[in-house]
Protein backbone atom coordinates (compact mmCIF):
# COMPACT_ATOMS: atom_id res chain seq x y z
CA UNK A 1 1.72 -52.67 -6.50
CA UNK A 2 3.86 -50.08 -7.62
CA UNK A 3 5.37 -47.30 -5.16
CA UNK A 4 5.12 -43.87 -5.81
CA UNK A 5 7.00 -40.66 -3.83
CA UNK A 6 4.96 -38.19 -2.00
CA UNK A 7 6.64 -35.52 -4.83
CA UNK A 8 5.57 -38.07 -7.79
CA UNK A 9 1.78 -37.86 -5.81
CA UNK A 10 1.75 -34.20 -5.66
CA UNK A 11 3.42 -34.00 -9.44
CA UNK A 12 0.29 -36.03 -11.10
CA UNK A 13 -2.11 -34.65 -8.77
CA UNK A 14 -1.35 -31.04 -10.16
CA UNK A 15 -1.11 -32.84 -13.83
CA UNK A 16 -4.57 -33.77 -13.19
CA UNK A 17 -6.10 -30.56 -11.80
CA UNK A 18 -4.87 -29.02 -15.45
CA UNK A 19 -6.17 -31.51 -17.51
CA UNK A 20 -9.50 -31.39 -15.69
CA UNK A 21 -9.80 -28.08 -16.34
CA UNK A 22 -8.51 -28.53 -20.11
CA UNK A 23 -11.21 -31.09 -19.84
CA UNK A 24 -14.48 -28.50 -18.98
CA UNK A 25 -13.29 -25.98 -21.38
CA UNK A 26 -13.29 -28.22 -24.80
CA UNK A 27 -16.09 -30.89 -23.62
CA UNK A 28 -18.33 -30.97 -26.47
CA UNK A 29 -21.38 -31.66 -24.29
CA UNK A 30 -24.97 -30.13 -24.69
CA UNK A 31 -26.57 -31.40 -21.52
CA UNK A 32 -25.39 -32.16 -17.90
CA UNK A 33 -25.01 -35.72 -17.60
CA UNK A 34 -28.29 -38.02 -16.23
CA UNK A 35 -29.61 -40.96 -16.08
CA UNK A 36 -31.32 -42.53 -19.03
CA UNK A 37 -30.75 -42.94 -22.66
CA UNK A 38 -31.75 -43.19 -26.54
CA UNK A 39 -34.79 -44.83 -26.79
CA UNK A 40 -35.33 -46.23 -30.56
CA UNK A 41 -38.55 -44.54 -32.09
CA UNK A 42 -38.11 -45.45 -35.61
CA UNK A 43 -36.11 -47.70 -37.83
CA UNK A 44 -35.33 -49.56 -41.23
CA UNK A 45 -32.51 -52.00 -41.51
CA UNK A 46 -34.27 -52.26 -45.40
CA UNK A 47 -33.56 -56.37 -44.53
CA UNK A 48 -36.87 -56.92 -46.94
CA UNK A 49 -37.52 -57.49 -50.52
CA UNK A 50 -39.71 -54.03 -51.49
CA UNK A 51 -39.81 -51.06 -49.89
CA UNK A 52 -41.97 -50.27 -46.80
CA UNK A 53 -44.35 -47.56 -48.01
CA UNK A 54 -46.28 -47.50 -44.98
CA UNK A 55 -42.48 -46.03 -43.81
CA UNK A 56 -41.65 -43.96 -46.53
CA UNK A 57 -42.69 -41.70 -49.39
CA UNK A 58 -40.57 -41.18 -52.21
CA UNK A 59 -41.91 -37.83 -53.42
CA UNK A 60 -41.24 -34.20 -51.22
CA UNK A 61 -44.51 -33.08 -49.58
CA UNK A 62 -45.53 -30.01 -51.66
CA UNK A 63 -47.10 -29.97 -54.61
CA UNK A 64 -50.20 -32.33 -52.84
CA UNK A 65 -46.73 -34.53 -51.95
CA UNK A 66 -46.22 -35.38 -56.31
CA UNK A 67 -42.73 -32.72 -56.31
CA UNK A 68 -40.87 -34.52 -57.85
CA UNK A 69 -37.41 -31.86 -57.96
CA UNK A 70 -36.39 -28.27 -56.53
CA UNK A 71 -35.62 -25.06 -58.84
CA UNK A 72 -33.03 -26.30 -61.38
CA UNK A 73 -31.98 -29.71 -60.44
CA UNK A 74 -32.23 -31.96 -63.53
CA UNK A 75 -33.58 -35.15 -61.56
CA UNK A 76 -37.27 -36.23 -62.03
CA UNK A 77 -37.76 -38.00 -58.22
CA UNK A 78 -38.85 -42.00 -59.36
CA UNK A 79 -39.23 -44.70 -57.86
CA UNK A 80 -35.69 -45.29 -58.91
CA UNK A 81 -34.18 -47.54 -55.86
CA UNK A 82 -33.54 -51.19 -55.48
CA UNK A 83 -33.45 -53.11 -52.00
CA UNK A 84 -30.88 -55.92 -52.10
CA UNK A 85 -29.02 -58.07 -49.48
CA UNK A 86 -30.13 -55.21 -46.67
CA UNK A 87 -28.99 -52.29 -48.64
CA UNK A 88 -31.59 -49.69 -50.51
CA UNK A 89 -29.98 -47.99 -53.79
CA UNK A 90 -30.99 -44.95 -54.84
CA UNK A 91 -30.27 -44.89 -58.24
CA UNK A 92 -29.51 -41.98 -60.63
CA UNK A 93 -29.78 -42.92 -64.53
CA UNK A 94 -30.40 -40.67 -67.55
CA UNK A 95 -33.80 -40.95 -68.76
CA UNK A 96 -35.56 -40.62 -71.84
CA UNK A 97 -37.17 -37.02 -71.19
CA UNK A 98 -33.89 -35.88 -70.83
CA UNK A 99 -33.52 -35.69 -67.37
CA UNK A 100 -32.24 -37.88 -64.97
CA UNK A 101 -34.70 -40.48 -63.31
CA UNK A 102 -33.56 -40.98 -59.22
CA UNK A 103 -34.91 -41.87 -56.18
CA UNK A 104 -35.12 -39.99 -52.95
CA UNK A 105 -37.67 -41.73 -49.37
CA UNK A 106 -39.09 -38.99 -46.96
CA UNK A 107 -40.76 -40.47 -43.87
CA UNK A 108 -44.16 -40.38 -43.14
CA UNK A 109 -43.35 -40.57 -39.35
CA UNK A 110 -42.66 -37.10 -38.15
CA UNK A 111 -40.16 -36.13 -34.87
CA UNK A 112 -39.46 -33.28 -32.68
CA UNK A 113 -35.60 -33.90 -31.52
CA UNK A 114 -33.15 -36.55 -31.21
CA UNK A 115 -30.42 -38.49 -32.53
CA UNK A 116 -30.84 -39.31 -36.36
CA UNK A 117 -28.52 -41.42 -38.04
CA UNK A 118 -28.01 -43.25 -41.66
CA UNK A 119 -25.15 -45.39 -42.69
CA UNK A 120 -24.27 -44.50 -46.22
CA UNK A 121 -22.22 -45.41 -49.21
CA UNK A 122 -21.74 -42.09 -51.31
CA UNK A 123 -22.07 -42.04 -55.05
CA UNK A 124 -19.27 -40.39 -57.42
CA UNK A 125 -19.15 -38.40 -60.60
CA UNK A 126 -19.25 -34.54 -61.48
CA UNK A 127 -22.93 -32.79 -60.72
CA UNK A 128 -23.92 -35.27 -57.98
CA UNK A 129 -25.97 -33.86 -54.67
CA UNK A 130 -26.64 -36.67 -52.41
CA UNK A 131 -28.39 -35.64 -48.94
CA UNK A 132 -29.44 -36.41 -45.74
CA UNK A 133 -31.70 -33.75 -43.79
CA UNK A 134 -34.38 -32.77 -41.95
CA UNK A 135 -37.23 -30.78 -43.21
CA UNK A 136 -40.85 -29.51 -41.45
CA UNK A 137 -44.14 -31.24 -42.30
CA UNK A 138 -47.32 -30.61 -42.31
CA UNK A 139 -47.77 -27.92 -39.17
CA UNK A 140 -51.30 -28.03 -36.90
CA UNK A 141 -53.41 -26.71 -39.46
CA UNK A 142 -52.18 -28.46 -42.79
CA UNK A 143 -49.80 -25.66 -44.27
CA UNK A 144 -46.00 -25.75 -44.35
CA UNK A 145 -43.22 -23.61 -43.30
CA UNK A 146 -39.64 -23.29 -45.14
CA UNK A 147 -37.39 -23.05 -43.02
CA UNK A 148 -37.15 -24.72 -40.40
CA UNK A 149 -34.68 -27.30 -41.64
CA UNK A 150 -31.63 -28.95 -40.81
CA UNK A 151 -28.52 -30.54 -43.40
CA UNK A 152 -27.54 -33.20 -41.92
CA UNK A 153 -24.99 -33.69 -44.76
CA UNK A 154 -24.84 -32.47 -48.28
CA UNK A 155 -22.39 -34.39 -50.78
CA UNK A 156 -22.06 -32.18 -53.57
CA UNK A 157 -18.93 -32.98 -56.39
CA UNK A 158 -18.73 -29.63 -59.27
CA UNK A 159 -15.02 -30.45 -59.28
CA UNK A 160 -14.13 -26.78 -58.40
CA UNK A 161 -15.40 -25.75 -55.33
CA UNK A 162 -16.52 -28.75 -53.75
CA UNK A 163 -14.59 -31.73 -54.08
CA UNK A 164 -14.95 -35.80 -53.36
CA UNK A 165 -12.97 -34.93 -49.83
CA UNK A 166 -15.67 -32.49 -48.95
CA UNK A 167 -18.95 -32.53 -47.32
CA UNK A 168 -21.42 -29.96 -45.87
CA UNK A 169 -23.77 -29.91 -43.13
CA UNK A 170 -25.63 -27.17 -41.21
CA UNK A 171 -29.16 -25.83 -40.37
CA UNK A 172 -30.89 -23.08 -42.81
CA UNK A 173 -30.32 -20.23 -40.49
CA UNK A 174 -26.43 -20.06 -41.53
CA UNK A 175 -25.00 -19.32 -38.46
CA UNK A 176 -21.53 -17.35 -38.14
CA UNK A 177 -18.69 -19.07 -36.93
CA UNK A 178 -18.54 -17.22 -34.11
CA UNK A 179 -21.21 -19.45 -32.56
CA UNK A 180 -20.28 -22.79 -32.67
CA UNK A 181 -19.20 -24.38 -29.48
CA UNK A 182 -17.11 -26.87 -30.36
CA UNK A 183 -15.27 -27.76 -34.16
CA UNK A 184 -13.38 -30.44 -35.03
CA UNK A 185 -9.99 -29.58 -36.67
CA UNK A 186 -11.68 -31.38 -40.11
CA UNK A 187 -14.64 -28.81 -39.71
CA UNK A 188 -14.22 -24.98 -41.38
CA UNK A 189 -16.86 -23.17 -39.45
CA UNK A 190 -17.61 -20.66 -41.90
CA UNK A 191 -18.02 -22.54 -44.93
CA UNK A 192 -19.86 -25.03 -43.38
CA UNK A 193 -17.47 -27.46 -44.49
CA UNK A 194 -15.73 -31.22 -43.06
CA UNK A 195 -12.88 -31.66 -45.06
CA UNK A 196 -11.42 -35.01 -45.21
CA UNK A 197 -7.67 -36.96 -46.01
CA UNK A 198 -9.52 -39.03 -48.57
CA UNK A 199 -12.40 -39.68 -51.04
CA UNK A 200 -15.64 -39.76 -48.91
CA UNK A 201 -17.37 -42.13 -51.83
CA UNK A 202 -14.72 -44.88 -51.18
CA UNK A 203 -16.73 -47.40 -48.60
CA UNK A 204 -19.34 -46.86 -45.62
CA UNK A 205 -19.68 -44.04 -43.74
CA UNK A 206 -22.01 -43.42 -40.43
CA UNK A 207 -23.48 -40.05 -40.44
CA UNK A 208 -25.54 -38.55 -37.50
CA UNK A 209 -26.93 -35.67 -35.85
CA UNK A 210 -28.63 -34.93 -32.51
CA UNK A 211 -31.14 -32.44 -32.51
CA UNK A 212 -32.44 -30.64 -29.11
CA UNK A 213 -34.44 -28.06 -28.27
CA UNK A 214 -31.46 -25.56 -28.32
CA UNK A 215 -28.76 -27.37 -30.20
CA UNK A 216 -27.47 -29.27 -33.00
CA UNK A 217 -24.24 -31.71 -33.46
CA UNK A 218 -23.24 -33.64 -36.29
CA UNK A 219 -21.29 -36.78 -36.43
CA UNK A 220 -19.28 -38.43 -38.88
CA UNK A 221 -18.27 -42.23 -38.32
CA UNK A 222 -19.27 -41.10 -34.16
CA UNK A 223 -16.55 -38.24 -34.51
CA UNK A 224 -18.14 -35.22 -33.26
CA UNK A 225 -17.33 -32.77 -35.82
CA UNK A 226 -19.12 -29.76 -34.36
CA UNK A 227 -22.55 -28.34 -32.18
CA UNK A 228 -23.73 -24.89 -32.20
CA UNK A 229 -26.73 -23.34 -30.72
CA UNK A 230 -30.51 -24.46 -32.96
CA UNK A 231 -33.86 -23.42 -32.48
CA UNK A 232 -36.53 -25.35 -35.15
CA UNK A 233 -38.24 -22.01 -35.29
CA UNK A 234 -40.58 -20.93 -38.32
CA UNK A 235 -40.10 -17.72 -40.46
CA UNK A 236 -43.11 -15.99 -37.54
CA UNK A 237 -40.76 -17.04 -34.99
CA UNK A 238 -42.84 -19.71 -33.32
CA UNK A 239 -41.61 -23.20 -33.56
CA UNK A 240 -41.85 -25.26 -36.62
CA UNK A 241 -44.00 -28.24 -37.43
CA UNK A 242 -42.30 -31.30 -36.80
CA UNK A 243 -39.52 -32.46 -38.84
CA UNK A 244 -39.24 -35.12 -41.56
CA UNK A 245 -36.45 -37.32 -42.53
CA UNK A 246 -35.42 -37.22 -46.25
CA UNK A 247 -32.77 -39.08 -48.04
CA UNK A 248 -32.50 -38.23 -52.25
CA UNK A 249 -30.69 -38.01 -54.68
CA UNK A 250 -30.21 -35.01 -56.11
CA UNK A 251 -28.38 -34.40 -59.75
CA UNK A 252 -27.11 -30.74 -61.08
CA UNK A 253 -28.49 -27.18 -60.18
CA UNK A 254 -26.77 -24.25 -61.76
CA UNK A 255 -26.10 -22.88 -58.59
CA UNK A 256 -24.35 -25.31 -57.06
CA UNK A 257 -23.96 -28.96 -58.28
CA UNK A 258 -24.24 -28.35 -61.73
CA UNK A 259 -21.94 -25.30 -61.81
CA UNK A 260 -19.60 -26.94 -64.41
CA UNK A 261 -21.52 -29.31 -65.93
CA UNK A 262 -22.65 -32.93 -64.88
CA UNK A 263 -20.44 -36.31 -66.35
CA UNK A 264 -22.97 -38.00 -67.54
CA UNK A 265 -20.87 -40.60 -68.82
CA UNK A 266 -20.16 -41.43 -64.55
CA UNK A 267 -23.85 -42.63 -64.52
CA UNK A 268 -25.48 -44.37 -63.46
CA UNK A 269 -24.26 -44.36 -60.01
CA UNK A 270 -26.02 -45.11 -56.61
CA UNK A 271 -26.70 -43.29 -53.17
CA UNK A 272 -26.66 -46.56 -51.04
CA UNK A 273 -28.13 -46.78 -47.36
CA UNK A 274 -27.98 -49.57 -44.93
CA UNK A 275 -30.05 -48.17 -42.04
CA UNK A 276 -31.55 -45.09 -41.39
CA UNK A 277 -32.33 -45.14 -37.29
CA UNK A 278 -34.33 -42.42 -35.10
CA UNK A 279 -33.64 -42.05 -31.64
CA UNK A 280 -35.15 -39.89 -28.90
CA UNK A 281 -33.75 -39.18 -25.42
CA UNK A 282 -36.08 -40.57 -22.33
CA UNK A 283 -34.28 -40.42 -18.91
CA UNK A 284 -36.25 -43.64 -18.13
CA UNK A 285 -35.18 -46.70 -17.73
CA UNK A 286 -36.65 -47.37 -21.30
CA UNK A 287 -33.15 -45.83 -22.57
CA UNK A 288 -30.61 -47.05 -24.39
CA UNK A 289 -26.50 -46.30 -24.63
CA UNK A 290 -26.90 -47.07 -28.22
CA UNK A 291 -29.66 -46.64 -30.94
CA UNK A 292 -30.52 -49.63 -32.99
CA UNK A 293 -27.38 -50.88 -31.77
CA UNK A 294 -25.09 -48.69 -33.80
CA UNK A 295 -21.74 -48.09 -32.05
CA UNK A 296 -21.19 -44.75 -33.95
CA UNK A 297 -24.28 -43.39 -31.15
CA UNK A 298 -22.89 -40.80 -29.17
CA UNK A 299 -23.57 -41.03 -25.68
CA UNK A 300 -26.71 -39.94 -24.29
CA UNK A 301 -25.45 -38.66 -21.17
CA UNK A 302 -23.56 -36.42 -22.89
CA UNK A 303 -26.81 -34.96 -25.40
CA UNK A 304 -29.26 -35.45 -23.21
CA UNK A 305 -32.46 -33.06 -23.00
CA UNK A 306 -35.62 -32.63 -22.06
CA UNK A 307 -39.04 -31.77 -24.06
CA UNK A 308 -42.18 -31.98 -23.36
CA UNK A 309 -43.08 -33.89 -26.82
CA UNK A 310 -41.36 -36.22 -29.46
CA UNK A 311 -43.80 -35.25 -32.22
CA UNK A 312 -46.59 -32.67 -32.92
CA UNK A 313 -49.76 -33.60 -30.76
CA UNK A 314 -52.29 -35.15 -33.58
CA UNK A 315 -56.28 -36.10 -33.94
CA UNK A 316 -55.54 -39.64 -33.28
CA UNK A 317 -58.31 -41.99 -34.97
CA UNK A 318 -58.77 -45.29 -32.87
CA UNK A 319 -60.15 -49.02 -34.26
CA UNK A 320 -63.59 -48.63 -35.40
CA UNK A 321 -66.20 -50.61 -33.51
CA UNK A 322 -68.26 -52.87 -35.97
CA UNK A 323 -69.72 -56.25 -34.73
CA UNK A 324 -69.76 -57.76 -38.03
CA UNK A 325 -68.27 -60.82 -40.47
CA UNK A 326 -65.24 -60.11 -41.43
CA UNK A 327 -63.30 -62.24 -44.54
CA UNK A 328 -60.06 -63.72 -44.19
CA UNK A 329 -58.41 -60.71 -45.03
CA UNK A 330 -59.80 -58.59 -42.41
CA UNK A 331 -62.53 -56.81 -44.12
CA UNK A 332 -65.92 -56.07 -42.75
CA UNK A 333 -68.47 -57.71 -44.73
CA UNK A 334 -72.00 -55.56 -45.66
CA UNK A 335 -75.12 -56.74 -45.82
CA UNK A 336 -76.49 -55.40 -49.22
CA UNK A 337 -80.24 -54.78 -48.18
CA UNK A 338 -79.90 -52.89 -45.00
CA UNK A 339 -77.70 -49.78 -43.33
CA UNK A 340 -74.53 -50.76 -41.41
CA UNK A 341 -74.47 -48.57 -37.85
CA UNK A 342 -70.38 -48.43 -36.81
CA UNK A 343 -68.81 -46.94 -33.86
CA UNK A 344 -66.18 -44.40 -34.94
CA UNK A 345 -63.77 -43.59 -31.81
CA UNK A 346 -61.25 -40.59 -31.83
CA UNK A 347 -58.97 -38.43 -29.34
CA UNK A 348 -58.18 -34.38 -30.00
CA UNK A 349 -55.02 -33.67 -28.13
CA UNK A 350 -56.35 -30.63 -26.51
CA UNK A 351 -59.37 -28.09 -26.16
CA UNK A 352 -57.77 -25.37 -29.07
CA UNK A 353 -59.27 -28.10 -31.82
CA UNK A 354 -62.69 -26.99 -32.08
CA UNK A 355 -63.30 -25.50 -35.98
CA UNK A 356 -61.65 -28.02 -37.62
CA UNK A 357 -64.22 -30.22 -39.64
CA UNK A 358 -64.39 -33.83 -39.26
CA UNK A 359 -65.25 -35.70 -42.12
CA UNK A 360 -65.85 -39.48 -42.60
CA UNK A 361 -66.10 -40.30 -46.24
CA UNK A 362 -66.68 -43.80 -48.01
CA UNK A 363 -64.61 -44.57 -50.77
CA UNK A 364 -65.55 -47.08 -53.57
CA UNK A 365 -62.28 -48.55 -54.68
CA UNK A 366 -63.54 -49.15 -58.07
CA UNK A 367 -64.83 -45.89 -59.79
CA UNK A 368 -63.21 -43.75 -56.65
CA UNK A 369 -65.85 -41.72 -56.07
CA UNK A 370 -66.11 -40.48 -52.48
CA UNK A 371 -69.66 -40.12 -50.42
CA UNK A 372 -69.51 -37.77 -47.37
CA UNK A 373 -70.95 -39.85 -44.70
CA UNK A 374 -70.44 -37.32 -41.91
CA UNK A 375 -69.21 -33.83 -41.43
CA UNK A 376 -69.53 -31.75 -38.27
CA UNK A 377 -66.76 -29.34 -36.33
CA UNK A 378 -64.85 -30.88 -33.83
CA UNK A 379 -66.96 -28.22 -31.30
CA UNK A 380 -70.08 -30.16 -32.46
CA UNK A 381 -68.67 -33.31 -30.99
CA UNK A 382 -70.26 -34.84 -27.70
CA UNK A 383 -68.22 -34.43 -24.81
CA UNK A 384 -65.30 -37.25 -24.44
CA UNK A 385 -65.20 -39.91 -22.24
CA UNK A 386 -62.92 -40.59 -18.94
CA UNK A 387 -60.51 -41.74 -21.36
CA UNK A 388 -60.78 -38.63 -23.59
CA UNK A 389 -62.46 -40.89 -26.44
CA UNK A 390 -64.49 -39.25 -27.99
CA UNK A 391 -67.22 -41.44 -30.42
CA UNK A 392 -68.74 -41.09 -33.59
CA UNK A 393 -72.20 -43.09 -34.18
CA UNK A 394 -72.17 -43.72 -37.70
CA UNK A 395 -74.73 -45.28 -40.53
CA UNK A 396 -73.54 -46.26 -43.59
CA UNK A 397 -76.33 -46.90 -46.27
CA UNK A 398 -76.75 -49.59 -48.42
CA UNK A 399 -73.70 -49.73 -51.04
CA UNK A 400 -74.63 -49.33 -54.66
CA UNK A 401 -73.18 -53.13 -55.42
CA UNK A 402 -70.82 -55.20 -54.60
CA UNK A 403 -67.27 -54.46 -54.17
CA UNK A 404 -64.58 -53.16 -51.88
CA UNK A 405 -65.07 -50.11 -50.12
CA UNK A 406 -62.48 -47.62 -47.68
CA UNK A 407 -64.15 -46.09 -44.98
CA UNK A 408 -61.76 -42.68 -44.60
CA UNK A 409 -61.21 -39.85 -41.90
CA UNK A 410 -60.19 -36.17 -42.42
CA UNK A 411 -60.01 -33.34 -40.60
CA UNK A 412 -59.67 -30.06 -42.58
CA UNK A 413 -58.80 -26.52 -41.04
CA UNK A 414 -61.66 -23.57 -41.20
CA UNK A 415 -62.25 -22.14 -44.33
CA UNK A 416 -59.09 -24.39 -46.44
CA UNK A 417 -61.64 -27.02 -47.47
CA UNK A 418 -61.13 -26.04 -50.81
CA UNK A 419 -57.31 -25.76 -50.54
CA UNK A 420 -56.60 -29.41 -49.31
CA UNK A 421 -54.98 -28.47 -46.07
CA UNK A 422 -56.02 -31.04 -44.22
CA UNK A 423 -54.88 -31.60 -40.44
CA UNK A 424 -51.95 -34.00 -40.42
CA UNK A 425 -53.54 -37.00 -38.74
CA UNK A 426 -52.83 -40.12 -36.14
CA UNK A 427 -53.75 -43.54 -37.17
CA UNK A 428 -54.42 -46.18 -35.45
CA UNK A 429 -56.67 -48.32 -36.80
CA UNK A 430 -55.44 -51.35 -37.07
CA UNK A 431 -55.62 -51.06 -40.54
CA UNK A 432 -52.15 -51.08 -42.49
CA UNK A 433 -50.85 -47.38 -43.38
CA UNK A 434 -48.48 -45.13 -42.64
CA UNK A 435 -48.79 -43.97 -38.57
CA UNK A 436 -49.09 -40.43 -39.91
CA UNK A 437 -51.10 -39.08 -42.95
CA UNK A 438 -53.94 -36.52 -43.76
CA UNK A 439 -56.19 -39.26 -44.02
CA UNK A 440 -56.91 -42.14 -41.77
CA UNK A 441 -58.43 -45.45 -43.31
CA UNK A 442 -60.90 -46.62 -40.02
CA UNK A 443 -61.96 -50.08 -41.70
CA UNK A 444 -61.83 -51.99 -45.51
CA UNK A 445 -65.67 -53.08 -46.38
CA UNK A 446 -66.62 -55.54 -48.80
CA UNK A 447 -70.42 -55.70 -50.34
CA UNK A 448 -71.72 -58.57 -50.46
């Protein structure tokens, strides 16, 4: 054990009470410490052979979720990506319309706060616009609202302005620099810019971003490079539907991008992602110190928050009740000479859902024509159960001939029948398809 003098005691003890308080003025924290800890919500290590479209889409969500580019980019959104050896490639080529054919995923999942991270391999050439952001879906009563949305990173290359050492990131409110409360030395505040030593398209980078109810930070490679005060709040003020994760692939854009032309003679090149991983915070013991088991995750007891949700409260459509043959493949089997009575079961998150319509169609898979088996307002429903189920007696007539057959939910807000806003919707089934959609498929039916 090593001795040390009373003065050498009172020397590091003084050292100590400065650094401490060095310490509380820089600390880059945006919640008191606590327990708990990141509790993985959604993932894809892309580890399998196609992609997982009950995951992802890979067109925006306007447009009846076909848009397919923004404004002037000169990309035509494809399913131009390739999954090999656990890595999805988004890949940009020039097509024959004389645009360029990419690829971009969006997930169907939907999240209110937390830690989102991707680990990336950026592409190179002049007039590329790779990205990684968050943008709102589908709000309570089908529409959408621009902004909220946050940049989790922007990779744009014109050559001039914005070079292969630069990257953006930021929300859509452009906030002054005045606000952020901490900046790494890489970060310039005001352009919203990290600047780094090197080419940022020259191997694997870890990009990531926690999102609270008050605050954003982004992280490079688990560098903080800044936080500032963020509130997901629509154009109205009141807070935005709940957020989507995009990756794409953008090419061009006078404004920006495309400034000073696009090298087409660098392409085809490729956006290339290893995992994308969602994380929210949970102060039980269901926490994590690392999400998906990255060790770029910063630690939660730094970012940790509270809320009162992790997504938007949804009509939640439950396994449909049918005591009937079923084929190997799951599907309830008709009898052609007599009607079929099912048990439809479904939850409304609260008593403010009451002139939505509920409508229970049956779609024939083979000339796609829908027949409305049921439509009343969700203030026509029966009361629910203990458990707040709430069910649906249903008769479905004799099918027309053999065949298979999609028994489908929707809910659509007053008076926007017409419109296609339907109610974003919760489903489980048990039926494969995406957790979150505007329709819900309650069983597969086969004539027989």
């Amino acid at each position: 054990m090593a001795v040390v003098s009373y003065c050498s005691i009172a020397s590091l003890q003084r050292t100590a009470r400065i650094l401490s308080s060095i310490l509380i003025l820089v600390s880059p924290t945006i919640g008191p410490a606590t327990a708990g800890g990141w509790k993985l919500v959604f993932s894809d290590e892309f580890s399998a052979n196609a992609l997982d479209r009950d995951k992802w889409a890979t067109r925006y969500i306007y447009e009846n979720e076909t848009l397919d580019h923004f404004k002037d980019e000169v990309q035509r959104y494809r399913d131009s990506h390739l999954l090999a050896d656990g890595v999805l490639s988004l890949i940009a080529k020039k097509g024959n319309s004389g645009h360029f054919d990419s690829g971009m995923i969006r997930t169907h999942q939907t999240f209110y706060y937390g830690y989102f991270e991707a680990r990336v391999f950026l592409p190179k050439g002049k007039g590329i616009w790779p990205a990684f952001w968050l943008l709102g879906d589908y709000d309570r009563d089908g529409k959408t609202w621009h902004p909220p949305e946050i940049d989790i990173f922007e990779y744009v290359i014109n050559e001039v302005e914005d070079q292969d050492t630069m990257l953006h990131s930021g929300a859509q409110d452009k906030a002054p620099a005045s606000v952020f409360t901490f900046v790494d030395s890489s970060f310039n505040a005001r352009r919203h810019q990290m600047r780094a030593d090197a080419p940022l398209n020259a191997g694997w980078h870890t990009a990531g971003l926690v999102w609270t109810p008050d605050r954003i930070a982004f992280f490079w490679d688990g560098r903080l490079i800044y936080s500032r005060p963020y509130r997901w709040l629509r154009p109205d003020g009141l807070l935005g539907p709940p957020a989507q994760v995009i990756l794409n692939f953008a090419i061009g854009g006078a404004g920006w991008a495309g400034r000073y032309g696009i090298d087409e003679s660098a392409f085809p090149q490729s956006f290339k992602i290893d995992h994308v991983h969602v994380c929210q915070f949970t102060s039980s013991n269901e926490g994590s110190r690392l999400c998906g088991g990255s060790e770029a995750t910063p630690d939660p007891a730094q970012f940790s928050y509270e809320a009162d949700h992790g997504d938007m409260p949804k009509p939640t459509f439950l396994p449909t009740l049918a005591s009937l043959a079923r084929d190997s493949s799951g599907a309830v089997l008709l009898p052609h000479d007599s009607p079929t009575e099912l048990e439809v079961s479904m939850k409304l998150p609260d008593d403010t859902w009451r002139d939505e319509t509920i409508r229970i169609l049956l779609l024939d898979e083979t000339t796609n024509a829908r027949t409305t088996l049921y439509a009343r307002t969700a203030k026509q429903l029966g009361p629910p159960g203990v458990d707040g189920t709430i069910k649906i007696l249903l008769s479905i007539p004799t099918l027309p001939q053999r065949g298979d057959f999609i028994l489908l939910a929707e809910i659509s807000s007053k008076g926007r029948e017409t419109q296609g806003w339907h109610v974003p919707l919760a489903c489980d089934t048990g039926v494969k398809q995406p957790i979150k959609s505007r329709s819900c498929r309650l069983l597969i039916l086969r004539g027989r």
